[in-house]
PDB file of N, CA and C in Angstrom:
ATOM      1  N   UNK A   1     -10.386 -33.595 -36.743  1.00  0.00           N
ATOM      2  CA  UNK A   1      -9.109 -34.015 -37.291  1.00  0.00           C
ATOM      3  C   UNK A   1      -8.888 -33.266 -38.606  1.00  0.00           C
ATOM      4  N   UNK A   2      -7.801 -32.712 -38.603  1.00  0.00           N
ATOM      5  CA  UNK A   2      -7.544 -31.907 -39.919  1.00  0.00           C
ATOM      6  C   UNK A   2      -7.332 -32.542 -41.239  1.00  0.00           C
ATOM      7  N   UNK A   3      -7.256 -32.364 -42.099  1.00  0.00           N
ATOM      8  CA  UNK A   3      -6.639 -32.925 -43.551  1.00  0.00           C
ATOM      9  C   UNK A   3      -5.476 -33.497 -43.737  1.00  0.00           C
ATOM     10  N   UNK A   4      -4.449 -32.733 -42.878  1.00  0.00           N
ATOM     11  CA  UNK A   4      -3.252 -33.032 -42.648  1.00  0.00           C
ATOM     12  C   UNK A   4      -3.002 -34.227 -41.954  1.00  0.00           C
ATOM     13  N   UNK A   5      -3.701 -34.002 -40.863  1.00  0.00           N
ATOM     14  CA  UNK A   5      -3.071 -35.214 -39.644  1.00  0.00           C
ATOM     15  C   UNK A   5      -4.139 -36.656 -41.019  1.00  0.00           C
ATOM     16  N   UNK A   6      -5.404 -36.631 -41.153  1.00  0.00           N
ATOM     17  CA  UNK A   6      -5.545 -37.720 -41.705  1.00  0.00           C
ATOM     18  C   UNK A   6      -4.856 -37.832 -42.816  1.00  0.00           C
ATOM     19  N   UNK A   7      -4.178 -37.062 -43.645  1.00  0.00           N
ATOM     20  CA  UNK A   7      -3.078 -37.905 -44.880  1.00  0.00           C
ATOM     21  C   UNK A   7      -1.928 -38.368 -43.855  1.00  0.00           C
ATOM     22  N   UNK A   8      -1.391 -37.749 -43.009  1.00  0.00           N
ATOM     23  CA  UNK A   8      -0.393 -38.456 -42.263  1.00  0.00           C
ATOM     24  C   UNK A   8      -0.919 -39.507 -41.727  1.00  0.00           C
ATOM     25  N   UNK A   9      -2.204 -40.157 -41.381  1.00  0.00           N
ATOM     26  CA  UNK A   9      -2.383 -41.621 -40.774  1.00  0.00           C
ATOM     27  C   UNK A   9      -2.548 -42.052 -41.824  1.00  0.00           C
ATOM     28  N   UNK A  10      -3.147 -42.069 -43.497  1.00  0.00           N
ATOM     29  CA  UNK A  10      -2.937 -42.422 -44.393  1.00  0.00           C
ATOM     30  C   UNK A  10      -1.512 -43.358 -45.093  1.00  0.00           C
ATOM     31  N   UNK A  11      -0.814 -42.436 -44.719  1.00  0.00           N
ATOM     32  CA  UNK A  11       0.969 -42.602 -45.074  1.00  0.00           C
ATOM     33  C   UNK A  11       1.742 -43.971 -44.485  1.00  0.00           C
ATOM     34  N   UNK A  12       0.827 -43.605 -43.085  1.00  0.00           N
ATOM     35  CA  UNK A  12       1.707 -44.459 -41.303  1.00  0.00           C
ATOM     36  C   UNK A  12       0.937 -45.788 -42.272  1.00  0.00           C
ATOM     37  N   UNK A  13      -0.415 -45.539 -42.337  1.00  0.00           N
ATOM     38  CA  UNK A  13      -0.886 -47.034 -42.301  1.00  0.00           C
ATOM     39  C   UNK A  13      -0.430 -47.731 -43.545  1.00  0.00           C
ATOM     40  N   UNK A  14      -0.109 -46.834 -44.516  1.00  0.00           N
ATOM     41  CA  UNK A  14       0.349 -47.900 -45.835  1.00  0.00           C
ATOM     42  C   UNK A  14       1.892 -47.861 -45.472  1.00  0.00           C
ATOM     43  N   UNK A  15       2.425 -47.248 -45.200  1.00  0.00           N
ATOM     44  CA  UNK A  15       3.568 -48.144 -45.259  1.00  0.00           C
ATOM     45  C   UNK A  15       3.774 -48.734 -43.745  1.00  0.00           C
ATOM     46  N   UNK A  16       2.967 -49.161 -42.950  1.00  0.00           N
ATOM     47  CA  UNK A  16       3.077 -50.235 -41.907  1.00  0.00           C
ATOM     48  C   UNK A  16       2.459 -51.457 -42.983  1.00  0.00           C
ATOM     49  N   UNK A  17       1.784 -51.348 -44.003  1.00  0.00           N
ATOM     50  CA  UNK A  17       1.347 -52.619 -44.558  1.00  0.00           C
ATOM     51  C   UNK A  17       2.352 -52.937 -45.446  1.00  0.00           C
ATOM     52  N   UNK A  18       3.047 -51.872 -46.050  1.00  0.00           N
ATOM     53  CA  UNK A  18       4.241 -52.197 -46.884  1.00  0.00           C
ATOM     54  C   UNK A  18       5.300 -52.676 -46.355  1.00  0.00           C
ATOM     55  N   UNK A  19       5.602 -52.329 -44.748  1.00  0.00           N
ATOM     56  CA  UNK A  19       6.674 -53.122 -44.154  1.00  0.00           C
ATOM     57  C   UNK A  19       6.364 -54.470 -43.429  1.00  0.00           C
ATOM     58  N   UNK A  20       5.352 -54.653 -43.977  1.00  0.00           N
ATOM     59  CA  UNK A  20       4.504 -55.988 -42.831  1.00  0.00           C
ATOM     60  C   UNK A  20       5.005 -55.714 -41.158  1.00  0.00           C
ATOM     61  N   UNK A  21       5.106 -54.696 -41.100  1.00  0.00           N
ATOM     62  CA  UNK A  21       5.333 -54.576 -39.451  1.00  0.00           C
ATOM     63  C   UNK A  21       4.087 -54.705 -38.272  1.00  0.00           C
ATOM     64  N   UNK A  22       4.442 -55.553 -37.555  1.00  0.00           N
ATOM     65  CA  UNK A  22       3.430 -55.691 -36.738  1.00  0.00           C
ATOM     66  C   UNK A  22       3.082 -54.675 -35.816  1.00  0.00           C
ATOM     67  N   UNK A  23       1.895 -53.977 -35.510  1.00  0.00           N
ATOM     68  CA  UNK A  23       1.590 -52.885 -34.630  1.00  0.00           C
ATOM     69  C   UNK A  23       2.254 -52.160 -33.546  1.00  0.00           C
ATOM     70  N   UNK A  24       2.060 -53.976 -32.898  1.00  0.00           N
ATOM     71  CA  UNK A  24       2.921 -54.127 -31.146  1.00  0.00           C
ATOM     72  C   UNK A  24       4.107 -54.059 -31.425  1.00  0.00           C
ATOM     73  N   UNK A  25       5.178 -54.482 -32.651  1.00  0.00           N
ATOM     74  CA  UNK A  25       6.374 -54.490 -32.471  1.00  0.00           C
ATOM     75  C   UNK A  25       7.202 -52.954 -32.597  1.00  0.00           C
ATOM     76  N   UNK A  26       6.277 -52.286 -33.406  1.00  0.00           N
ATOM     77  CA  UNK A  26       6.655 -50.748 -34.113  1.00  0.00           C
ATOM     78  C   UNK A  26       5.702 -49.924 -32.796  1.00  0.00           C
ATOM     79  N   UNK A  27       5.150 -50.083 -31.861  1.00  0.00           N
ATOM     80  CA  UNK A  27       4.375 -49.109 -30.895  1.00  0.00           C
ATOM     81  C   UNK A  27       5.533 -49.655 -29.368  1.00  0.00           C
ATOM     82  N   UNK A  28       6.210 -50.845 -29.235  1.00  0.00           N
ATOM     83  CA  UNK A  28       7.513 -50.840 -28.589  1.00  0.00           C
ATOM     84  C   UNK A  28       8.583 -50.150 -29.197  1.00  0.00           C
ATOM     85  N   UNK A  29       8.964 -50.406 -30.253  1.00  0.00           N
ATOM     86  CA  UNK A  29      10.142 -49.657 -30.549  1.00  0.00           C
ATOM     87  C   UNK A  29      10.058 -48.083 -30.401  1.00  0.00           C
ATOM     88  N   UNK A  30       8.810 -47.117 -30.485  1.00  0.00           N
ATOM     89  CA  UNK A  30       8.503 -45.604 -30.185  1.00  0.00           C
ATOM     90  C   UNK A  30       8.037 -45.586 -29.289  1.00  0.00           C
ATOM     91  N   UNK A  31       8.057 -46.570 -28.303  1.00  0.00           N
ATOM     92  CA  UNK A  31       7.546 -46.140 -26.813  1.00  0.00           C
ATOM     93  C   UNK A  31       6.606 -46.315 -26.495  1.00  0.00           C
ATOM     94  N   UNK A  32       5.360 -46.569 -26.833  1.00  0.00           N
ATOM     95  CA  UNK A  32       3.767 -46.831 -27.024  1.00  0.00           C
ATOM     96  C   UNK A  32       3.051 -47.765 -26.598  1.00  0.00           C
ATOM     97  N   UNK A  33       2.254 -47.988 -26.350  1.00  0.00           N
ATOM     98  CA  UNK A  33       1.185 -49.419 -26.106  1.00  0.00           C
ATOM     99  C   UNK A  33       0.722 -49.766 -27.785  1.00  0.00           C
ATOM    100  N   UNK A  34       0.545 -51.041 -27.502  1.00  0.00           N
ATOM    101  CA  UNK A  34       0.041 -51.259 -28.995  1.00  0.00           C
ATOM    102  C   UNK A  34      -1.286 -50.479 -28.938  1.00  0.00           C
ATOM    103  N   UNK A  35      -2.020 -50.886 -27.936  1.00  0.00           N
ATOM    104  CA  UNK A  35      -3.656 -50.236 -27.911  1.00  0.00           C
ATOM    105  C   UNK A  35      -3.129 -48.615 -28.196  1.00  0.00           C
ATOM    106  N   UNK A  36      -2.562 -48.043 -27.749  1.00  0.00           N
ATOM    107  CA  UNK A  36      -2.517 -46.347 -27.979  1.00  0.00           C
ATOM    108  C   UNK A  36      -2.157 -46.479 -29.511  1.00  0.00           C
ATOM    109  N   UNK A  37      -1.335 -46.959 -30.196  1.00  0.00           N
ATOM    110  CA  UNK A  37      -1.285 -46.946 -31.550  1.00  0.00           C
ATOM    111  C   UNK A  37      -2.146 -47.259 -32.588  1.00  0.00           C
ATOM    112  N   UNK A  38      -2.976 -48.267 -31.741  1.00  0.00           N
ATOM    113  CA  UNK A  38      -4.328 -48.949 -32.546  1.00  0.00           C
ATOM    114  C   UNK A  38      -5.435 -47.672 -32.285  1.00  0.00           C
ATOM    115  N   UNK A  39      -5.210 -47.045 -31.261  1.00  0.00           N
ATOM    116  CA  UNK A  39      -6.552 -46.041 -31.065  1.00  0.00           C
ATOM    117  C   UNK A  39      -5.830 -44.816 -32.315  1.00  0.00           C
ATOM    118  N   UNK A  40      -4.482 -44.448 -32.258  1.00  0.00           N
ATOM    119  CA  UNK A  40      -4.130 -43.211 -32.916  1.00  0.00           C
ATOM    120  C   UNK A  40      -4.630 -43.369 -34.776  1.00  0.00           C
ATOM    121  N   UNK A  41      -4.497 -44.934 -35.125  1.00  0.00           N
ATOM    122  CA  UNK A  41      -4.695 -44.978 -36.343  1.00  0.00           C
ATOM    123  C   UNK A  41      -6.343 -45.314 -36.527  1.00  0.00           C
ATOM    124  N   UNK A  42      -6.941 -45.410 -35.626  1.00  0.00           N
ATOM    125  CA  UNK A  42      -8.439 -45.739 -35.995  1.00  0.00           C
ATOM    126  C   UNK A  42      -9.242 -44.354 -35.315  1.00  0.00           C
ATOM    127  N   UNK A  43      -8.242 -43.185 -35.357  1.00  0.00           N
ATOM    128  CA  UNK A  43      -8.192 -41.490 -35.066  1.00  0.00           C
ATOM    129  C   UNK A  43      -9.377 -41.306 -33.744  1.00  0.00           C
ATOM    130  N   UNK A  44      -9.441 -42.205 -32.849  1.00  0.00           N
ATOM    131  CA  UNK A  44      -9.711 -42.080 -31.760  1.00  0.00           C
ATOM    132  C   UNK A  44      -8.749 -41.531 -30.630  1.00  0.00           C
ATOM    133  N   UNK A  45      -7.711 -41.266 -30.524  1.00  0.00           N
ATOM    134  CA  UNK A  45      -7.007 -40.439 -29.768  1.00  0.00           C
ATOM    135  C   UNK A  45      -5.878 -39.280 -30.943  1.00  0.00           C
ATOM    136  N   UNK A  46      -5.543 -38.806 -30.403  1.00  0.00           N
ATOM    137  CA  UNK A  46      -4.349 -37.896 -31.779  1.00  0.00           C
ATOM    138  C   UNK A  46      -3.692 -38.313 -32.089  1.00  0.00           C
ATOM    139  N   UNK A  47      -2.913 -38.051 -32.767  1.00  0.00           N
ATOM    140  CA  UNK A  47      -1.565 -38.006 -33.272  1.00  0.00           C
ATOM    141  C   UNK A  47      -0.974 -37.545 -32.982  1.00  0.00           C
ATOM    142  N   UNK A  48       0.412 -36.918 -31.971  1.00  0.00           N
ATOM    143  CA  UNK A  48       0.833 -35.913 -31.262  1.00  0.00           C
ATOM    144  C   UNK A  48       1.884 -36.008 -32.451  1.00  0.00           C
ATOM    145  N   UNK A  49       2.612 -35.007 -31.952  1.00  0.00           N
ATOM    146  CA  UNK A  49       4.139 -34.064 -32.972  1.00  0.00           C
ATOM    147  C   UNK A  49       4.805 -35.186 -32.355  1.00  0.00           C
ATOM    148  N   UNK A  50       4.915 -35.771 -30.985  1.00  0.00           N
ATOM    149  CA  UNK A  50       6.019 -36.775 -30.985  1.00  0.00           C
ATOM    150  C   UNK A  50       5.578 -37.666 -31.076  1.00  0.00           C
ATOM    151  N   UNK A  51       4.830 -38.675 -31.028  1.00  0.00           N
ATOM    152  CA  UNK A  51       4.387 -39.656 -31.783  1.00  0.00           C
ATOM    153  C   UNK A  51       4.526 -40.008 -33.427  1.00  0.00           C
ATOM    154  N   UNK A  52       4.043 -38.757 -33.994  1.00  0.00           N
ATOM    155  CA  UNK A  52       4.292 -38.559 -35.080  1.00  0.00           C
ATOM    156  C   UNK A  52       5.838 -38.292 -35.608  1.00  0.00           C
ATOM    157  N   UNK A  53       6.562 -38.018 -35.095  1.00  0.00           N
ATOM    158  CA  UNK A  53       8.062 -37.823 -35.165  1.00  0.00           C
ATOM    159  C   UNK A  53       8.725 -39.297 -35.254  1.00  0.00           C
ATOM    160  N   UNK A  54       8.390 -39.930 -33.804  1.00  0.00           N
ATOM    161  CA  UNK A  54       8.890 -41.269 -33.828  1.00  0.00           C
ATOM    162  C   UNK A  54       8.375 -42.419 -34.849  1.00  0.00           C
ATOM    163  N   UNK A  55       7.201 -42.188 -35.282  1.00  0.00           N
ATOM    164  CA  UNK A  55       6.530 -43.669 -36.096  1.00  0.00           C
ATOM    165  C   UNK A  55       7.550 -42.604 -37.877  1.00  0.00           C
ATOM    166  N   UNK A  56       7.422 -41.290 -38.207  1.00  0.00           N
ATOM    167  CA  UNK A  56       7.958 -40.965 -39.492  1.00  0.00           C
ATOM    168  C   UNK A  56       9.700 -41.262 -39.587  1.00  0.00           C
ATOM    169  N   UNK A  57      10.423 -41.179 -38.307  1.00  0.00           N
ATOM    170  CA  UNK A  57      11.409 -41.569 -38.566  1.00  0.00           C
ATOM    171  C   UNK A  57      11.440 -43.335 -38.469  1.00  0.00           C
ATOM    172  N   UNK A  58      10.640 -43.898 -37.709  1.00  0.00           N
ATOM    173  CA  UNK A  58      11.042 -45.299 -37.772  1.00  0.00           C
ATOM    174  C   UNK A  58      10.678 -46.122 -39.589  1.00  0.00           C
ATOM    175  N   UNK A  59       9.561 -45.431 -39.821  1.00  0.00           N
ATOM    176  CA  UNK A  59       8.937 -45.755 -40.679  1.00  0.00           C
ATOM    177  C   UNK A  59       9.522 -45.205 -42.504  1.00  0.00           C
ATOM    178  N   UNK A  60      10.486 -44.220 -42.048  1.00  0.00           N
ATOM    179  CA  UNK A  60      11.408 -43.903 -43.315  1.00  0.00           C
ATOM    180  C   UNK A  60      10.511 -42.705 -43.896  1.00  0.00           C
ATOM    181  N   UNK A  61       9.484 -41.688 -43.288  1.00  0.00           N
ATOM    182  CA  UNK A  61       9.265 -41.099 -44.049  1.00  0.00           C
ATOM    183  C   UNK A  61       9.483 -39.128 -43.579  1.00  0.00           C
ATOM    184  N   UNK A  62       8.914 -38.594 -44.357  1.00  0.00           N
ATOM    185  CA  UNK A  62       9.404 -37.248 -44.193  1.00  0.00           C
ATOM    186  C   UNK A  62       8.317 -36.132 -43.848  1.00  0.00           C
TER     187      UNK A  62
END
């Protein structure tokens, strides 16, 4: 895992704690299983460009 992709799960996970958003509710709204979102942030599967696209726009960031 590069430097990059872990500051980007860095980012996802604080501001999922800053929005109190629940996992399952934000891994429905981008299409996801909660488990695939729980594996992407505990960097057991990737982070893809669209995954990552959908959680930075839901999530307000850039």
């Amino acid at each position: 895992m590069t430097q990059e992709v872990q500051d980007d799960l860095v980012r996802i996970k604080e501001r999922l704690r800053i929005l109190d958003d629940k996992k399952k509710k934000v891994a429905k709204i981008i299409g996801i299983t909660d488990v695939y979102l729980s594996y992407i942030l505990n960097g057991k599967r990737p982070l893809t460009a669209n995954v990552k696209s959908k959680l930075f726009d839901y999530l307000g960031l850039s």
